[in-house]
N, C-alpha and C. Protein backbone atom coordinates (compact mmCIF):
# COMPACT_ATOMS: atom_id res chain seq x y z
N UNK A 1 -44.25 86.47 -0.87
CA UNK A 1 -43.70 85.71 0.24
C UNK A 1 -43.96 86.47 1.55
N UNK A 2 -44.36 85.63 2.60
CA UNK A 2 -44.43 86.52 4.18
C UNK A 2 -43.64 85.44 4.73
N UNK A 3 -42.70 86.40 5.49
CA UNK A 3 -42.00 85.55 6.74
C UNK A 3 -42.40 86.51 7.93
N UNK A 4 -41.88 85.86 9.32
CA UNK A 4 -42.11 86.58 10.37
C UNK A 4 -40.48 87.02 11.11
N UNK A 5 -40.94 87.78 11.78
CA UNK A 5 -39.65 87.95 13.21
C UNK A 5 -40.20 88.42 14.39
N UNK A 6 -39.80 88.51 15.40
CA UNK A 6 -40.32 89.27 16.38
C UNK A 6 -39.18 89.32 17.51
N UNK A 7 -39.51 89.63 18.74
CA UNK A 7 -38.45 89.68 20.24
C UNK A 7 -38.04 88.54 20.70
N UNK A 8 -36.91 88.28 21.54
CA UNK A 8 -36.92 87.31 22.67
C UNK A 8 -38.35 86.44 23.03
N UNK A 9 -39.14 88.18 23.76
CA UNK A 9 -39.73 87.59 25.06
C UNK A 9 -41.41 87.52 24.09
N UNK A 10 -41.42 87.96 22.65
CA UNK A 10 -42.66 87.68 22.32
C UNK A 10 -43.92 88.72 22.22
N UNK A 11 -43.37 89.37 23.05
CA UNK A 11 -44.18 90.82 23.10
C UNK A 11 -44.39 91.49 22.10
N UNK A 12 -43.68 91.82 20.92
CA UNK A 12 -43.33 92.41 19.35
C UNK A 12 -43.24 91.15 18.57
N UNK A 13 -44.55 90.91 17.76
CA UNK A 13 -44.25 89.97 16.91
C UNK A 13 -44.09 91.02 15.20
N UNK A 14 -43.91 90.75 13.66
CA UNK A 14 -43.47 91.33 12.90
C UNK A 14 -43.75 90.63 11.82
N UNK A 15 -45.12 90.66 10.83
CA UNK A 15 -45.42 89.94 9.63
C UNK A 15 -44.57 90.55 8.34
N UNK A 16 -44.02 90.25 7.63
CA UNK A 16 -43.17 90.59 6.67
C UNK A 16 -43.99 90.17 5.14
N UNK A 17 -44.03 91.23 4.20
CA UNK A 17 -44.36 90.91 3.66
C UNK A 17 -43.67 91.05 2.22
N UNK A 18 -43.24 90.56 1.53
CA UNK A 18 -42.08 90.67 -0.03
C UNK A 18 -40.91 90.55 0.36
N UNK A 19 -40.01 90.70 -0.28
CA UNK A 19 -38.47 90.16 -0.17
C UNK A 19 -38.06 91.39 0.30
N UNK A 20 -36.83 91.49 1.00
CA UNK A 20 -36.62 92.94 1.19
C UNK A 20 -35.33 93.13 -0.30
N UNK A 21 -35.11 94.61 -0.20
CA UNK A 21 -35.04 95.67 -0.96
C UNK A 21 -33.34 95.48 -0.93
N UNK A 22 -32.56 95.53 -0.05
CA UNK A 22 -31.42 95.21 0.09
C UNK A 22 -31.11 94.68 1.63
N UNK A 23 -30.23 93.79 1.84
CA UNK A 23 -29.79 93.22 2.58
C UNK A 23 -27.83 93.18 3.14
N UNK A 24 -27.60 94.23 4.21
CA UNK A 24 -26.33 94.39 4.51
C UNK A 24 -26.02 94.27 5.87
N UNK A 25 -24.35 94.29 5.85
CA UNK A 25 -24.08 94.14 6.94
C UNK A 25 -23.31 95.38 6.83
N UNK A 26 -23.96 96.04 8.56
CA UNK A 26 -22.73 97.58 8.79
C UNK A 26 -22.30 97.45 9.67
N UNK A 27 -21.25 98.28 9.81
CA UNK A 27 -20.29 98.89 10.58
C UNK A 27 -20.04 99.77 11.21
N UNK A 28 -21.01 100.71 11.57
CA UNK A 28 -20.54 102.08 12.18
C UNK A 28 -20.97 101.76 13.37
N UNK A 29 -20.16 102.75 13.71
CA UNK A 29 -19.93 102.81 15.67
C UNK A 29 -21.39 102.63 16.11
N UNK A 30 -22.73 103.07 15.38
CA UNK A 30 -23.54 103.10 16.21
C UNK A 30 -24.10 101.41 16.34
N UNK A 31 -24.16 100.91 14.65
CA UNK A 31 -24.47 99.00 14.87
C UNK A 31 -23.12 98.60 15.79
N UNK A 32 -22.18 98.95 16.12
CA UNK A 32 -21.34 97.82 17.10
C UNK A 32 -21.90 98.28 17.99
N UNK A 33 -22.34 99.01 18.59
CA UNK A 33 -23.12 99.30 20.04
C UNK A 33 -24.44 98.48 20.23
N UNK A 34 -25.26 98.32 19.16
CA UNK A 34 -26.27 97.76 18.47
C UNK A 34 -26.06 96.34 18.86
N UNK A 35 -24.89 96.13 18.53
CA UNK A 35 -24.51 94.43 18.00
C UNK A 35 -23.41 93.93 18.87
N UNK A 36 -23.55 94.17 19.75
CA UNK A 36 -22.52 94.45 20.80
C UNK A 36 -20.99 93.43 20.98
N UNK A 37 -20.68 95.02 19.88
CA UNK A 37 -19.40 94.84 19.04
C UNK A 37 -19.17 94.09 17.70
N UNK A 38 -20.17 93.60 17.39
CA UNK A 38 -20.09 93.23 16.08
C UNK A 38 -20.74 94.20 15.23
N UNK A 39 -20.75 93.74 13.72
CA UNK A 39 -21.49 94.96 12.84
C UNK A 39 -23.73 94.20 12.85
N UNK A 40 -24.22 95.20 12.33
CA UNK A 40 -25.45 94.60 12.65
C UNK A 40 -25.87 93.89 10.73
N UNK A 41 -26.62 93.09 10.78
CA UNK A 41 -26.86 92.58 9.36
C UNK A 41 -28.39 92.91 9.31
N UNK A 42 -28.96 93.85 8.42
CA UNK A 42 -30.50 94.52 8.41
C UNK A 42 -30.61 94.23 6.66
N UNK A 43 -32.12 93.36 7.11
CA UNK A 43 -32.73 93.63 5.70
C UNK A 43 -33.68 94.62 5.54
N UNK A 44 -33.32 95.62 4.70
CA UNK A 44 -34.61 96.65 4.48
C UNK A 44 -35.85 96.55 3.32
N UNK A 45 -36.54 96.86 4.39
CA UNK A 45 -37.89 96.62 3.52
C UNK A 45 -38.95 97.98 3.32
N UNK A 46 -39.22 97.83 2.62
CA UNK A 46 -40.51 99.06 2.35
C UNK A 46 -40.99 98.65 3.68
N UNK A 47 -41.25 100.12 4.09
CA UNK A 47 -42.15 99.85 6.08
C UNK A 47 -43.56 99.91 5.87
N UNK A 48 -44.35 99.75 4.37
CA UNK A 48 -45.55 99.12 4.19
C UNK A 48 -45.91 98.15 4.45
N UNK A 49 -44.61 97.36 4.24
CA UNK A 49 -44.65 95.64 4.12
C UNK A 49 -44.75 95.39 5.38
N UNK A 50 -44.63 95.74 6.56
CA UNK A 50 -43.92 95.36 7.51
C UNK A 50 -45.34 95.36 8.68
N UNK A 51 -45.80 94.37 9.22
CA UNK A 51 -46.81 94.71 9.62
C UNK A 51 -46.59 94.33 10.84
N UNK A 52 -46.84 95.15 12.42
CA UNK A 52 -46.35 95.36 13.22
C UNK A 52 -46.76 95.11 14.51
N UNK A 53 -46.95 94.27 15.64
CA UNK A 53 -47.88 94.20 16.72
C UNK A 53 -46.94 93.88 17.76
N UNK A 54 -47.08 95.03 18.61
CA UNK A 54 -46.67 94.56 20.20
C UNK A 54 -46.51 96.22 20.24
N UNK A 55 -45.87 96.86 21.18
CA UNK A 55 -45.21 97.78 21.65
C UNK A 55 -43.56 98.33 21.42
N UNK A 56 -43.23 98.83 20.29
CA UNK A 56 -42.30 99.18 20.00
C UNK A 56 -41.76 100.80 20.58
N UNK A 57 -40.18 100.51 20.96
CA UNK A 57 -39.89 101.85 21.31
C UNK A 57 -38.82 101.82 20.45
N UNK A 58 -38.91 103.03 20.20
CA UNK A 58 -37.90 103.96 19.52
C UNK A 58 -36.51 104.71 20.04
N UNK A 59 -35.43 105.42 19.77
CA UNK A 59 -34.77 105.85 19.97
C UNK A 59 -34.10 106.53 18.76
N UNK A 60 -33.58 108.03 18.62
CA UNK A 60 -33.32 108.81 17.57
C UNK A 60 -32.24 109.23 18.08
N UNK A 61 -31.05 109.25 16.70
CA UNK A 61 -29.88 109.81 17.12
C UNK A 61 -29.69 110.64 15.29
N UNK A 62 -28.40 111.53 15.18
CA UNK A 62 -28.06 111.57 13.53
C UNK A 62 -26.61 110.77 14.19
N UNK A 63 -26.56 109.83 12.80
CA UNK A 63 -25.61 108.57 12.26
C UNK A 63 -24.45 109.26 12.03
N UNK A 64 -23.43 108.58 11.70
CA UNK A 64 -21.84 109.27 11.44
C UNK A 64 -22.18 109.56 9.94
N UNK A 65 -23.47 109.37 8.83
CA UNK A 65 -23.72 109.86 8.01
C UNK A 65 -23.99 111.23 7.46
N UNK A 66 -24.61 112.03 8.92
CA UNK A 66 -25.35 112.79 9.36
C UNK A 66 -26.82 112.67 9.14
N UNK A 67 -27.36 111.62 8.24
CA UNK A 67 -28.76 111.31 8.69
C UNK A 67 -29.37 111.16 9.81
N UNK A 68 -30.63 112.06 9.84
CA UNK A 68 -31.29 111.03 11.40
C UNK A 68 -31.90 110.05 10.85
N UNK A 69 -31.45 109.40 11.95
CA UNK A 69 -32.25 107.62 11.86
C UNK A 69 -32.50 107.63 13.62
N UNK A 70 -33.57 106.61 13.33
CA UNK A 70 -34.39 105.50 14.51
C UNK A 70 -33.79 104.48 14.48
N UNK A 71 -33.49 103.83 15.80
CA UNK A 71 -33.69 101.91 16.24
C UNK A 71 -35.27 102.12 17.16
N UNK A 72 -35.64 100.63 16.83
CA UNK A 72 -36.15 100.01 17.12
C UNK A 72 -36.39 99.32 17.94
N UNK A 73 -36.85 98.86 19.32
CA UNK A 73 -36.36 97.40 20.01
C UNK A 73 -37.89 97.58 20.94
N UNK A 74 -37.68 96.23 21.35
CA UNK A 74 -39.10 96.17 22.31
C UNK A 74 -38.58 96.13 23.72
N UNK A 75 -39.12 97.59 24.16
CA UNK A 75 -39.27 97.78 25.84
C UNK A 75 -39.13 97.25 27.15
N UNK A 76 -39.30 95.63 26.49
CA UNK A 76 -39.30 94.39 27.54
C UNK A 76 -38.61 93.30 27.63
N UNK A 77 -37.85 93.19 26.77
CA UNK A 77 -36.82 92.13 26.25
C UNK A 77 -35.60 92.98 25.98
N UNK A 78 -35.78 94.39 25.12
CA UNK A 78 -34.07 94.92 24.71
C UNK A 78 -33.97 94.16 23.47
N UNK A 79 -34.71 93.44 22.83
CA UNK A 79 -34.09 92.69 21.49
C UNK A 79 -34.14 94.36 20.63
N UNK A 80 -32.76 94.50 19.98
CA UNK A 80 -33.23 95.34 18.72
C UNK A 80 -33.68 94.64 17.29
N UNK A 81 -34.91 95.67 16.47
CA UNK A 81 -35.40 95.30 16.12
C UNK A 81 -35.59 95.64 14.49
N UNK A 82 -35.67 97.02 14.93
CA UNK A 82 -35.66 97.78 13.97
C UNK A 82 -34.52 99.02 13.37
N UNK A 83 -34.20 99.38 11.98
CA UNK A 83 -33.34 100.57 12.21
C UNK A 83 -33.77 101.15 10.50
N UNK A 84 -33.57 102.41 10.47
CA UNK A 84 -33.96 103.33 9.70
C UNK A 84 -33.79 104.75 9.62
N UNK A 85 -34.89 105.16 8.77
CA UNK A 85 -34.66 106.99 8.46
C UNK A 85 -35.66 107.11 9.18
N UNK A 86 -35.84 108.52 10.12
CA UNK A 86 -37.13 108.45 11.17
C UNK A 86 -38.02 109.54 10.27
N UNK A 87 -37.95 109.29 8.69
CA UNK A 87 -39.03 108.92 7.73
C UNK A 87 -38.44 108.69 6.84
N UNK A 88 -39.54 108.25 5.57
CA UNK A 88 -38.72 107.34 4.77
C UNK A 88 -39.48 106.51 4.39
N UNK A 89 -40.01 105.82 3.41
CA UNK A 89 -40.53 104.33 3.38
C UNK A 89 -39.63 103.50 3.29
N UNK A 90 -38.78 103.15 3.74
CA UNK A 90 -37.64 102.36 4.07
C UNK A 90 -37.59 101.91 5.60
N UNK A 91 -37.36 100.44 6.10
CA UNK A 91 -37.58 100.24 7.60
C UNK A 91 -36.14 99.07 7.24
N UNK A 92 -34.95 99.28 8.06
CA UNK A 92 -34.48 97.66 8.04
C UNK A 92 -34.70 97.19 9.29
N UNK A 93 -35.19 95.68 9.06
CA UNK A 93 -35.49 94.55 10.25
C UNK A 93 -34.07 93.71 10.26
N UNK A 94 -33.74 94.06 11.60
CA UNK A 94 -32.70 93.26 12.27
C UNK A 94 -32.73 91.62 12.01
N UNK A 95 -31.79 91.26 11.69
CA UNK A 95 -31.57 89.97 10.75
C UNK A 95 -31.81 88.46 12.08
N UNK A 96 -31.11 89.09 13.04
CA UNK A 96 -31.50 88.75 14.58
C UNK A 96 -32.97 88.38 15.00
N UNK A 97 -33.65 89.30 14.58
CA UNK A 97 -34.69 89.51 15.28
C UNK A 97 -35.96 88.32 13.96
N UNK A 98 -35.48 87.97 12.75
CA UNK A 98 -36.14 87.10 11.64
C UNK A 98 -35.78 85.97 12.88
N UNK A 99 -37.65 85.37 12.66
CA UNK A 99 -37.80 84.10 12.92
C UNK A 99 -36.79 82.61 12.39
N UNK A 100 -36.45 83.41 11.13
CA UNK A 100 -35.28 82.30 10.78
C UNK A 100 -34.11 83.48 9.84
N UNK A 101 -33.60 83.77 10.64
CA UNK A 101 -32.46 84.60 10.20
C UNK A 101 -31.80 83.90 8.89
N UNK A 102 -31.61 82.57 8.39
CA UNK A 102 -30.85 82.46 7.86
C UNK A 102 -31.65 82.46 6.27
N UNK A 103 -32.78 82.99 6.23
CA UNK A 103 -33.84 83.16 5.19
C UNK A 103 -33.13 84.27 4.12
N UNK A 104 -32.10 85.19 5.08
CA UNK A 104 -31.40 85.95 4.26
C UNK A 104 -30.18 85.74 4.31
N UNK A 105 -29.47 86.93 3.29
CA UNK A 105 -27.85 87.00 2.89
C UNK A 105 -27.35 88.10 2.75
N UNK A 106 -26.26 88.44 3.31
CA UNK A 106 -26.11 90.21 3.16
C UNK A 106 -25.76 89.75 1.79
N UNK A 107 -26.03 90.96 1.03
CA UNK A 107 -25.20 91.82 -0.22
C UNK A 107 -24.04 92.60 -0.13
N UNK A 108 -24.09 92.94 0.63
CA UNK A 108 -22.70 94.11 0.86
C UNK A 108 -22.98 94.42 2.42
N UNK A 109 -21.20 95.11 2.38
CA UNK A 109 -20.68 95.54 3.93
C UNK A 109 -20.73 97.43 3.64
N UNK A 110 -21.42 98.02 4.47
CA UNK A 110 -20.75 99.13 4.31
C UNK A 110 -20.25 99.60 6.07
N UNK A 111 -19.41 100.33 5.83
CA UNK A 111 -18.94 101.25 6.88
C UNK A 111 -17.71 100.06 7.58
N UNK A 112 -16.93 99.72 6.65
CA UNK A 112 -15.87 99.01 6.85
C UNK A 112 -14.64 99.93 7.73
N UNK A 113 -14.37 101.03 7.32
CA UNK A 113 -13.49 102.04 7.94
C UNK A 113 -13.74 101.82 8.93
N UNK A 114 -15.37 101.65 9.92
CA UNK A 114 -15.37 101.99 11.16
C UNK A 114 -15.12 100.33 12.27
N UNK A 115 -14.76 99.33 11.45
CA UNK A 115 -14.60 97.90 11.40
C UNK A 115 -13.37 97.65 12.60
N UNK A 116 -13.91 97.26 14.03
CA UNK A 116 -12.30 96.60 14.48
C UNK A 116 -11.49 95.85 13.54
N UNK A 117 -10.15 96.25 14.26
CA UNK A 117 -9.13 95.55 12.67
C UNK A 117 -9.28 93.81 12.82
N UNK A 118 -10.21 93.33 14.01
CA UNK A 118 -10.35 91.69 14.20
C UNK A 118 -11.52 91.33 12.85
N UNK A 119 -12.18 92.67 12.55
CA UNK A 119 -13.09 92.36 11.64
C UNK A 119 -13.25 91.22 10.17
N UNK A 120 -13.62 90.38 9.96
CA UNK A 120 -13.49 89.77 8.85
C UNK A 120 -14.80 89.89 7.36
N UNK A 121 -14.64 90.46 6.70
CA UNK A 121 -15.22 90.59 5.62
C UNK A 121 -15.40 89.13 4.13
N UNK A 122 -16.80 88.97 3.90
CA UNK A 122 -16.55 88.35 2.77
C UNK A 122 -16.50 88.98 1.42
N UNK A 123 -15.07 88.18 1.00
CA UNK A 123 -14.45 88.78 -0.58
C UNK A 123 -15.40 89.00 -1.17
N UNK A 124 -16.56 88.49 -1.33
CA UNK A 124 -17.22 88.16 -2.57
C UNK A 124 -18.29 89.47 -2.81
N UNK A 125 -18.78 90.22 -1.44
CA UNK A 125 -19.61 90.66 -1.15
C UNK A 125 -19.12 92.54 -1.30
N UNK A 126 -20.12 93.06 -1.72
CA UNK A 126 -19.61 94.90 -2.65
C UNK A 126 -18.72 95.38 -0.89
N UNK A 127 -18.12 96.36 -0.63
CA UNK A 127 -17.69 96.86 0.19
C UNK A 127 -18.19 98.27 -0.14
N UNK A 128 -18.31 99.04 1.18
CA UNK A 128 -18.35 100.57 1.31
C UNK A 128 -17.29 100.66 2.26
N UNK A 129 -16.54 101.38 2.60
CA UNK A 129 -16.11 102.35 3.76
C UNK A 129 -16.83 102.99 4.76
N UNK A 130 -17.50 103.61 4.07
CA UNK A 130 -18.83 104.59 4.77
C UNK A 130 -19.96 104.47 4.09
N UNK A 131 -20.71 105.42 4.06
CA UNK A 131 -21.88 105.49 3.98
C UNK A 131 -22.45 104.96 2.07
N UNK A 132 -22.54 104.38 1.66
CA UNK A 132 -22.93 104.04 -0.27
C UNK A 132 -24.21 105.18 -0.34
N UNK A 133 -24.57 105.25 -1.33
CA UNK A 133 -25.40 106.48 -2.08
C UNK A 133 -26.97 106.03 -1.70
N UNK A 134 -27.76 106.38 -1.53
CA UNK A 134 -29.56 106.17 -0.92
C UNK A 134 -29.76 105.51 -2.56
N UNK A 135 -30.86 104.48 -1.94
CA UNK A 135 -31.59 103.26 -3.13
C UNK A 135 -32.52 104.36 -3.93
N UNK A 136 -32.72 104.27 -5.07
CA UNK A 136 -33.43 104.52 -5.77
C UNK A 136 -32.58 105.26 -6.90
């Protein structure tokens, strides 16, 4: 399967290629800044799959995990885009930023602890607190 996503303004378009790997919605202080104030919903995909054209900038911080990770976003619009390990074959694409966002479904919430208490969670879906254990 290939779907696409890209920016606002068009500048960063984003060929996708296979299903992604897991699909969540988080919570830590750094996605509500991200998501401005909400948690961010990222499907991650192997960053093989992910095939990439426009001008992407980056930004590196370490997470309340203590991992360093990268976002993503394009230079000219501000859409974020991307978020990850700044290595890794792991990339998650901002659920926002899918040409048809609703192509996916989170699986799980993690980093609920860091959740305004207005936050609403679905029952159905795994919960973390913080950080759940790396895929593989």
């Amino acid at each position: 399967m290939t779907s696409s996503a890209g920016c606002l303004c068009g500048a960063v378009r984003v060929a996708i290629h296979g299903e992604p790997v897991r699909v969540r919605t988080c919570w830590c202080r750094d996605c509500q800044y991200w998501g401005a104030g909400n948690g961010t919903t990222n499907a991650l995909h192997r960053a093989a799959d992910l095939e990439i054209e426009g001008e992407v900038r980056w930004y590196e911080s370490v997470a309340d995990s203590g991992n360093r990770l990268r976002r993503g976003f394009c230079p000219q619009c501000g859409t974020p885009l991307f978020t990850g390990p700044v290595s890794g074959e792991f990339l998650g694409m901002r659920a926002g930023a899918l040409d048809d966002p609703g192509s996916i479904r989170p699986t799980e919430v993690i980093w609920t602890a860091s959740a305004p208490h207005w936050a609403a969670f679905d029952p159905e879906l795994t919960q973390s607190e913080r950080q759940p254990p790396p895929i593989g």
